[in-house]
Protein backbone atom coordinates (compact mmCIF):
# COMPACT_ATOMS: atom_id res chain seq x y z
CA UNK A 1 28.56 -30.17 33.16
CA UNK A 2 28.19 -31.82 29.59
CA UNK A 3 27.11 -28.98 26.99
CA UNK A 4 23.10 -30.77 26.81
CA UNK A 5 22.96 -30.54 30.90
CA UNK A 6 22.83 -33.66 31.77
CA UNK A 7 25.53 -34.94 33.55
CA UNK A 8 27.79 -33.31 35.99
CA UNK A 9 32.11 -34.48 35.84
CA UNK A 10 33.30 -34.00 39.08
CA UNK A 11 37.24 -34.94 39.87
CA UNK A 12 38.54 -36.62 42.80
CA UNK A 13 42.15 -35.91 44.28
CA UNK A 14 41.55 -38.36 46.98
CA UNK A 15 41.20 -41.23 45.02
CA UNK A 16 42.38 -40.18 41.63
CA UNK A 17 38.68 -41.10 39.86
CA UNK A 18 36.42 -39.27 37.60
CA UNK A 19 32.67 -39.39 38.62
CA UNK A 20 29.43 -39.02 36.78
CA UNK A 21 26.08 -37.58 38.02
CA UNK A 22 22.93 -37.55 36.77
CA UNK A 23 21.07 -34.23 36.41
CA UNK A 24 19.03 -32.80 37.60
CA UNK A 25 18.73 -35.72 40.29
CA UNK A 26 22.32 -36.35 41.21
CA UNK A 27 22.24 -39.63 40.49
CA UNK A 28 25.66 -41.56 40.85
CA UNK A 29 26.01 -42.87 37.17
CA UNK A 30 29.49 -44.03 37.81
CA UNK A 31 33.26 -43.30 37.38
CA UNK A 32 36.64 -43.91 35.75
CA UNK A 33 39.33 -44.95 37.35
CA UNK A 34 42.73 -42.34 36.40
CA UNK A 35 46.00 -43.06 36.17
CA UNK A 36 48.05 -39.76 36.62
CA UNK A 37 47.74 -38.58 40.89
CA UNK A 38 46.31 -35.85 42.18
CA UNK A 39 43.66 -35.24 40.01
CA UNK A 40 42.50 -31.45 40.70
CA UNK A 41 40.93 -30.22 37.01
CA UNK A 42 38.54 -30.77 34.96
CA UNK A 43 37.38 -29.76 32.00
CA UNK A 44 34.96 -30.81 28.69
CA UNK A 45 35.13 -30.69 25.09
CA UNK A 46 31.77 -28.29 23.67
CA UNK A 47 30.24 -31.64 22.55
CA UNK A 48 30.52 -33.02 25.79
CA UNK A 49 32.19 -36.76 24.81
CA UNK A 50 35.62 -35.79 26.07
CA UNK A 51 37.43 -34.92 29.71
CA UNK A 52 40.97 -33.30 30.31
CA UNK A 53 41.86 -34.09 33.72
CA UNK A 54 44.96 -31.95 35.55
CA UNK A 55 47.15 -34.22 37.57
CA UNK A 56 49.74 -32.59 39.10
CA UNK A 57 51.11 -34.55 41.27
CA UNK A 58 52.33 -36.80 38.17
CA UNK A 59 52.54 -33.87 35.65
CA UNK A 60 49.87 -35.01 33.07
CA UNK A 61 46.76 -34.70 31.68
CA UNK A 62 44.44 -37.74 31.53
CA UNK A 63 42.05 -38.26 28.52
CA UNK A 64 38.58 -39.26 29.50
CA UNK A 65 36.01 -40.52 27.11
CA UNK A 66 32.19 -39.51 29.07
CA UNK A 67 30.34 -42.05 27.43
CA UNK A 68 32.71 -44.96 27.99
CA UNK A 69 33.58 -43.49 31.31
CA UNK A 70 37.09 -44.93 30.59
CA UNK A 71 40.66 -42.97 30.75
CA UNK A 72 42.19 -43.65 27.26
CA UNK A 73 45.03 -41.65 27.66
CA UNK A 74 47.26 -39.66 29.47
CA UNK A 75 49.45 -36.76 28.15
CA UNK A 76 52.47 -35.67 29.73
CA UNK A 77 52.65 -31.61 29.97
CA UNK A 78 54.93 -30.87 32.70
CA UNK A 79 55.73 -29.21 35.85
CA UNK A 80 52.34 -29.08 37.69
CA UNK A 81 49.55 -28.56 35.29
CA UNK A 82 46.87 -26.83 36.76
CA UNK A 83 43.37 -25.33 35.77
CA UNK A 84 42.98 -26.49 32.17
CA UNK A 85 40.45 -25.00 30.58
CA UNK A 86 38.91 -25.78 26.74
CA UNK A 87 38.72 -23.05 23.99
CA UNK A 88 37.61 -22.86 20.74
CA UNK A 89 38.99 -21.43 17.98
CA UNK A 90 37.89 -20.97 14.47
């Protein structure tokens, strides 16, 4: 869930897309399309603009900008990443 609570990121592995939901209604508000394969993680930057997406199956990360809902990246990070997570560190 973006950090103001409005809109839930939910990963696909079956189709390799990124969706976006309306809240609190659940409205379909649409998707983006990922390049790496079997996307499994997700997780959001504190302002809520960006998503990391684990891929394992293709050993990268893709780079999702929320308000685009566009991929416009992907990182390679090796064997299998799995449950990213985002910190932050002053």
């Amino acid at each position: 869930m973006t950090a103001d609570g409005t809109t839930l990121v939910v990963c696909s592995r079956l189709n390799n897309h990124l969706y976006f939901h309306s809240l609190p209604d659940l409205r379909v508000l649409g998707g983006a399309e990922l390049g790496g394969k079997g996307a499994g993680w997700v997780t959001l930057t504190p302002d809520g603009k960006t998503a990391y997406v684990a891929s394992p199956v293709t050993n990268d990360v893709s780079v999702v900008d929320i308000t685009a809902m566009k991929e416009v990246t992907r990182i390679p990070v090796g064997f299998v990443p799995k449950r990213n997570t985002t910190a932050m560190l002053q």
